[in-house]
Protein backbone atom coordinates (compact mmCIF):
# COMPACT_ATOMS: atom_id res chain seq x y z
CA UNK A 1 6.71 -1.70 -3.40
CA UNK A 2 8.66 -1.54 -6.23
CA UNK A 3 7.62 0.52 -9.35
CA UNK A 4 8.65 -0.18 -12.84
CA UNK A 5 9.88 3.47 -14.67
CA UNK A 6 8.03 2.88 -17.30
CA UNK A 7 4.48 2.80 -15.08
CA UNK A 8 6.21 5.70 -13.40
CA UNK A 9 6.77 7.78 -16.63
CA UNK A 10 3.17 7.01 -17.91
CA UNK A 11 1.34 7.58 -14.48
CA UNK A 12 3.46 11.56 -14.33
CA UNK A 13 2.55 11.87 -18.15
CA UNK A 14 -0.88 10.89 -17.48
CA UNK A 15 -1.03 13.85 -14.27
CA UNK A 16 0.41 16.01 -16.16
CA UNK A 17 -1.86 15.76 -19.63
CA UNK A 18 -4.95 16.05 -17.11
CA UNK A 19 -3.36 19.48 -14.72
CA UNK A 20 -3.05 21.05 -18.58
CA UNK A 21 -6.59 20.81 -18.49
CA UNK A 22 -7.78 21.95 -15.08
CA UNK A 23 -8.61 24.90 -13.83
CA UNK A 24 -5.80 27.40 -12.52
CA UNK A 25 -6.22 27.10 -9.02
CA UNK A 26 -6.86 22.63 -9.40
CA UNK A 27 -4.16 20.44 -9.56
CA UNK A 28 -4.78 16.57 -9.52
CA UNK A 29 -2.18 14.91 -7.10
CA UNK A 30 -0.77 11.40 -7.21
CA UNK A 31 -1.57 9.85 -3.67
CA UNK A 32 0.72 6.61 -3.61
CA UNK A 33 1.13 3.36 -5.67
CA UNK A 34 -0.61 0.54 -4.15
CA UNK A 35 -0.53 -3.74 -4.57
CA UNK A 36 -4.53 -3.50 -3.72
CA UNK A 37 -7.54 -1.62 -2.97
CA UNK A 38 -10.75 -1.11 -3.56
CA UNK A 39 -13.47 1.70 -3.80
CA UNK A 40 -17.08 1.94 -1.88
CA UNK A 41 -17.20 5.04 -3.09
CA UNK A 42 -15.16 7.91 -3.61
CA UNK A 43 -14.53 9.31 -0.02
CA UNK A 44 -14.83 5.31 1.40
CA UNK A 45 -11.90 3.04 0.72
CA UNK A 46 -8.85 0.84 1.59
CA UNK A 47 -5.81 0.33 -0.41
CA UNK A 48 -3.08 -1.78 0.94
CA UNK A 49 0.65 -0.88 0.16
CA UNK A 50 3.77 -3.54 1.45
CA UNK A 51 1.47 -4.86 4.07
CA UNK A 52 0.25 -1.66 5.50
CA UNK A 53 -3.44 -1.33 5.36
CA UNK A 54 -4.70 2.12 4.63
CA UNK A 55 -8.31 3.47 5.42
CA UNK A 56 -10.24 5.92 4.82
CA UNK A 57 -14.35 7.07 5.75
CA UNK A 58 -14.95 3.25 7.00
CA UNK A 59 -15.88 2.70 10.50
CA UNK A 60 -12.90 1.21 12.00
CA UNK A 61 -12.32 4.27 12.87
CA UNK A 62 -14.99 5.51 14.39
CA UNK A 63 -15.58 5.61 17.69
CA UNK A 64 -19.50 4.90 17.94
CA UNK A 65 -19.37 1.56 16.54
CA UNK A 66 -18.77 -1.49 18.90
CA UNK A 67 -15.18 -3.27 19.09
CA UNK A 68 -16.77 -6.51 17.50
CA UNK A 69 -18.29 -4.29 14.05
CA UNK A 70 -14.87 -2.47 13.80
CA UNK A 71 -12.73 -6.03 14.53
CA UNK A 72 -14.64 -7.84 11.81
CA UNK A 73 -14.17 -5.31 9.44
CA UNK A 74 -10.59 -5.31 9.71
CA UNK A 75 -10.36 -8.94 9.18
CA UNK A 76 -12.56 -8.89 6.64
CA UNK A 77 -9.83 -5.69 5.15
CA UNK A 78 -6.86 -8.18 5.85
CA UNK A 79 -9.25 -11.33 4.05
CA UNK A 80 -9.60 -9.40 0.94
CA UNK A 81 -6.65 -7.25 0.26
CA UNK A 82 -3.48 -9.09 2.25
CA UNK A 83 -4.97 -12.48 1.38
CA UNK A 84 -7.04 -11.49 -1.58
CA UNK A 85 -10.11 -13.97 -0.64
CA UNK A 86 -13.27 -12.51 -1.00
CA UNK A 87 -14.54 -16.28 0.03
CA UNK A 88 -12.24 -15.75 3.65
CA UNK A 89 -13.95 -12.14 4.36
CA UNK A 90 -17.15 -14.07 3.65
CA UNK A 91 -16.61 -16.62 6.24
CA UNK A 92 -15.20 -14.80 8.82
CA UNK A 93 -18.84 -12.78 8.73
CA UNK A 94 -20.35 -15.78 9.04
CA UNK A 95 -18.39 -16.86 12.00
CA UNK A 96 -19.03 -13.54 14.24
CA UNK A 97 -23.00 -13.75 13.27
CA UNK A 98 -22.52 -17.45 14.45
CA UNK A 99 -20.70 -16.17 17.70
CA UNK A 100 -23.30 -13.70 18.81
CA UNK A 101 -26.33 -15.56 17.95
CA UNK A 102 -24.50 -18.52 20.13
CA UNK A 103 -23.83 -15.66 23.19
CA UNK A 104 -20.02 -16.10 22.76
CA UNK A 105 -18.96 -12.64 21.96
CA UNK A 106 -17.62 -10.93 25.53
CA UNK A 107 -19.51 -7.86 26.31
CA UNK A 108 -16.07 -5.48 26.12
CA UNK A 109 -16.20 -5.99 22.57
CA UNK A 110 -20.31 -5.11 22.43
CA UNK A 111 -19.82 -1.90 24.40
CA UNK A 112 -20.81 1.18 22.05
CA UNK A 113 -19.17 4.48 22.90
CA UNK A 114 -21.02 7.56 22.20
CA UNK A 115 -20.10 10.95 23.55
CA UNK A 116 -22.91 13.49 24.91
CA UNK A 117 -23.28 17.02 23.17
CA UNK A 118 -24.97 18.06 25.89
CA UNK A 119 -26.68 17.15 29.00
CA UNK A 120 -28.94 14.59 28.87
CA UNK A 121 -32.41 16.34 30.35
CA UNK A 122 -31.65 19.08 27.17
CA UNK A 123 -32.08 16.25 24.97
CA UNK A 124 -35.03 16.35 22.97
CA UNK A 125 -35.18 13.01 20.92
CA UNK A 126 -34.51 9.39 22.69
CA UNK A 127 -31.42 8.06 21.58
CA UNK A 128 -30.11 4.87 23.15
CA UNK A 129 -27.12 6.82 24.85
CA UNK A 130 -29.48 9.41 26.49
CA UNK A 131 -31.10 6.42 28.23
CA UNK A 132 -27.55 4.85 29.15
CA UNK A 133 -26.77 8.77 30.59
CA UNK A 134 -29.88 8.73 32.45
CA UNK A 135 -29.49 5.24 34.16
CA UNK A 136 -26.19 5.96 35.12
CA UNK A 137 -27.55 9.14 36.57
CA UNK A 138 -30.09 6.74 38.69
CA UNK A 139 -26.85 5.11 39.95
CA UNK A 140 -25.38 8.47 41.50
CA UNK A 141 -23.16 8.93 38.98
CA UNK A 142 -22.58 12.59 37.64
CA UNK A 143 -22.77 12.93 33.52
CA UNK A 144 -22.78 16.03 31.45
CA UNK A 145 -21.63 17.32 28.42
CA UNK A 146 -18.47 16.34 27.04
CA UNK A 147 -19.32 12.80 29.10
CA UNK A 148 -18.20 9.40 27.07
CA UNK A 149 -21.11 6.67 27.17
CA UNK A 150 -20.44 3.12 27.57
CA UNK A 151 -23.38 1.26 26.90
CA UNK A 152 -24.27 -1.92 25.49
CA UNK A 153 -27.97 -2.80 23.65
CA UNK A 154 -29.87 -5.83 25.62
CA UNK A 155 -32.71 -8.21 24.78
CA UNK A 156 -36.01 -6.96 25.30
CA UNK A 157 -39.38 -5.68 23.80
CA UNK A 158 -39.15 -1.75 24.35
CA UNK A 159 -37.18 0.08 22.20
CA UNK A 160 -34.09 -0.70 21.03
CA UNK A 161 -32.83 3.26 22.79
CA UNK A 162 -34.76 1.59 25.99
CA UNK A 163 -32.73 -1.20 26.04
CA UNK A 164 -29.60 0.38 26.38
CA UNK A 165 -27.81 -0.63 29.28
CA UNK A 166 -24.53 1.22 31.09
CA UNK A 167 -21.67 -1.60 31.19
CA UNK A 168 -21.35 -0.68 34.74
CA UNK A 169 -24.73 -1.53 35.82
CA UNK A 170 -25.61 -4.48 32.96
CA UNK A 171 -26.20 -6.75 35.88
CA UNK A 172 -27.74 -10.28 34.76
CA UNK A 173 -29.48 -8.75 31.24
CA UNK A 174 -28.04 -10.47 27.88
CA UNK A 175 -27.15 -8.28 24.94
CA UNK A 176 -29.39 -8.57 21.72
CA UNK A 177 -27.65 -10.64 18.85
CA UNK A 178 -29.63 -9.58 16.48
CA UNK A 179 -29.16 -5.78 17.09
CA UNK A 180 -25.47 -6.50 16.95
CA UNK A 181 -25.75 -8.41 13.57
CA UNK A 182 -28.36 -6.33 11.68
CA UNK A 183 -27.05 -2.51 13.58
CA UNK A 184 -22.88 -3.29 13.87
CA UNK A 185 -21.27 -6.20 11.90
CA UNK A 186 -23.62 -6.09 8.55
CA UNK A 187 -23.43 -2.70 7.94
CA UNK A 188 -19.91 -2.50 9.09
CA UNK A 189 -18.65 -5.29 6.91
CA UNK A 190 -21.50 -5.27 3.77
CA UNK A 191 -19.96 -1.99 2.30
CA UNK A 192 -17.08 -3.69 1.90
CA UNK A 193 -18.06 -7.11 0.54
CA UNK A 194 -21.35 -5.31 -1.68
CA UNK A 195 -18.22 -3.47 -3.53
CA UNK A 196 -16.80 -6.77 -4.46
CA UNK A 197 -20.05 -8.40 -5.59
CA UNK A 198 -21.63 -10.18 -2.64
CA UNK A 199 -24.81 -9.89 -1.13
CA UNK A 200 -26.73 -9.43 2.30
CA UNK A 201 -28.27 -13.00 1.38
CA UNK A 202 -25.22 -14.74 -0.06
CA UNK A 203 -23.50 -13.69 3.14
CA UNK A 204 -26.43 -15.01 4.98
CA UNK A 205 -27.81 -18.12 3.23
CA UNK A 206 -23.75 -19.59 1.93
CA UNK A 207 -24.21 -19.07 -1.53
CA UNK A 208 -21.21 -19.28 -4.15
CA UNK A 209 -20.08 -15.96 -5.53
CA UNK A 210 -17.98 -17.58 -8.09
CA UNK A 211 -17.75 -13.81 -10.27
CA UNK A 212 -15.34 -12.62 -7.77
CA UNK A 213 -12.89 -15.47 -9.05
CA UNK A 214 -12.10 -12.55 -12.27
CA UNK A 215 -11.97 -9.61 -9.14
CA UNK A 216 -8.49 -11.25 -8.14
């Protein structure tokens, strides 16, 4: 990315007028020029620079989060600020929500990874991995602390933390679409479009956002 002197001059001026007014031990550092990017807030964001997508506090990089919530939100990253279509990120939403409701979505990229603190009869609270732990202990498997759990949420009335199902051992069960749409891919990919004006319902329902035409 090429950057004019003249942005260059003003953007070290501009450093430099705010350091003169900062504490002693503060200085205010310039992090990169980039061709894109937005904000969710101020630890939460992705700014794009020659092609190269960078990230910060979202969850494609955590490891809790299924492969389908982190894969959408990527796209949905590439749709906005390689692309710059708000209206693509919208419809490739649409298209996963679509894909799980219809039972198309392979159960590799449902599988939630959560790692155990400790083992799981010293946990006090039900949490869906605990359960996972415990079946897999019913299968003669060994799990303790430090163990990774691969688990996936399935349809059912209990619980959604009693519905959580080792990989290993899912058998014939189905996983829950609607956990997967309302737990994974909304929250994953809503902090991102919410920042650029659309809604859970516009998302939802196809409405036009037509005041992101002015974000671009």
């Amino acid at each position: 990315m090429s950057i004019p002197k003249k942005i260059e001059k003003q953007v070290t001026e501009l450093l430099s007028s705010i350091n003169q007014n900062l504490p002693q031990d503060m200085e205010l550092e310039l992090e990169g020029y980039y061709d894109r990017g937005f904000f969710v807030t101020k630890k939460r964001y992705a700014v794009i620079c020659d092609g190269v997508i960078t990230v910060k506090g979202l969850e494609l990089v955590r490891r809790d989060w299924a492969a389908v919530a982190k894969n959408t939100q990527h796209e949905v990253l590439e749709a906005i600020l390689k692309d710059a279509s708000p209206n693509k990120a919208k419809k490739i939403v649409k298209n996963v929500i679509k894909r799980l409701n219809n039972g198309e979505v392979e159960l590799e990229d449902l599988v939630i990874h959560t790692k155990l603190t400790k083992k799981p009869e010293n946990y006090k609270q039900i949490a869906p991995h605990v359960i996972a732990a415990e079946k897999l202990e019913l299968h003669g498997q060994t799990v303790t602390s430090g163990s990774i759990i691969r688990y996936i949420i399935t349809k059912g009335k209990e619980p959604i933390s009693r519905r959580a199902e080792p990989i290993e051992y899912i058998g014939n069960k189905t996983y829950d679409p609607e956990y997967y749409i309302q737990n994974q891919v909304l929250p994953a990919t809503l902090r991102i479009l919410e920042a650029i004006g659309y809604t859970e319902e516009q998302i939802m329902n196809n409405e036009i956002q037509t005041s992101l035409d002015s974000f671009f």
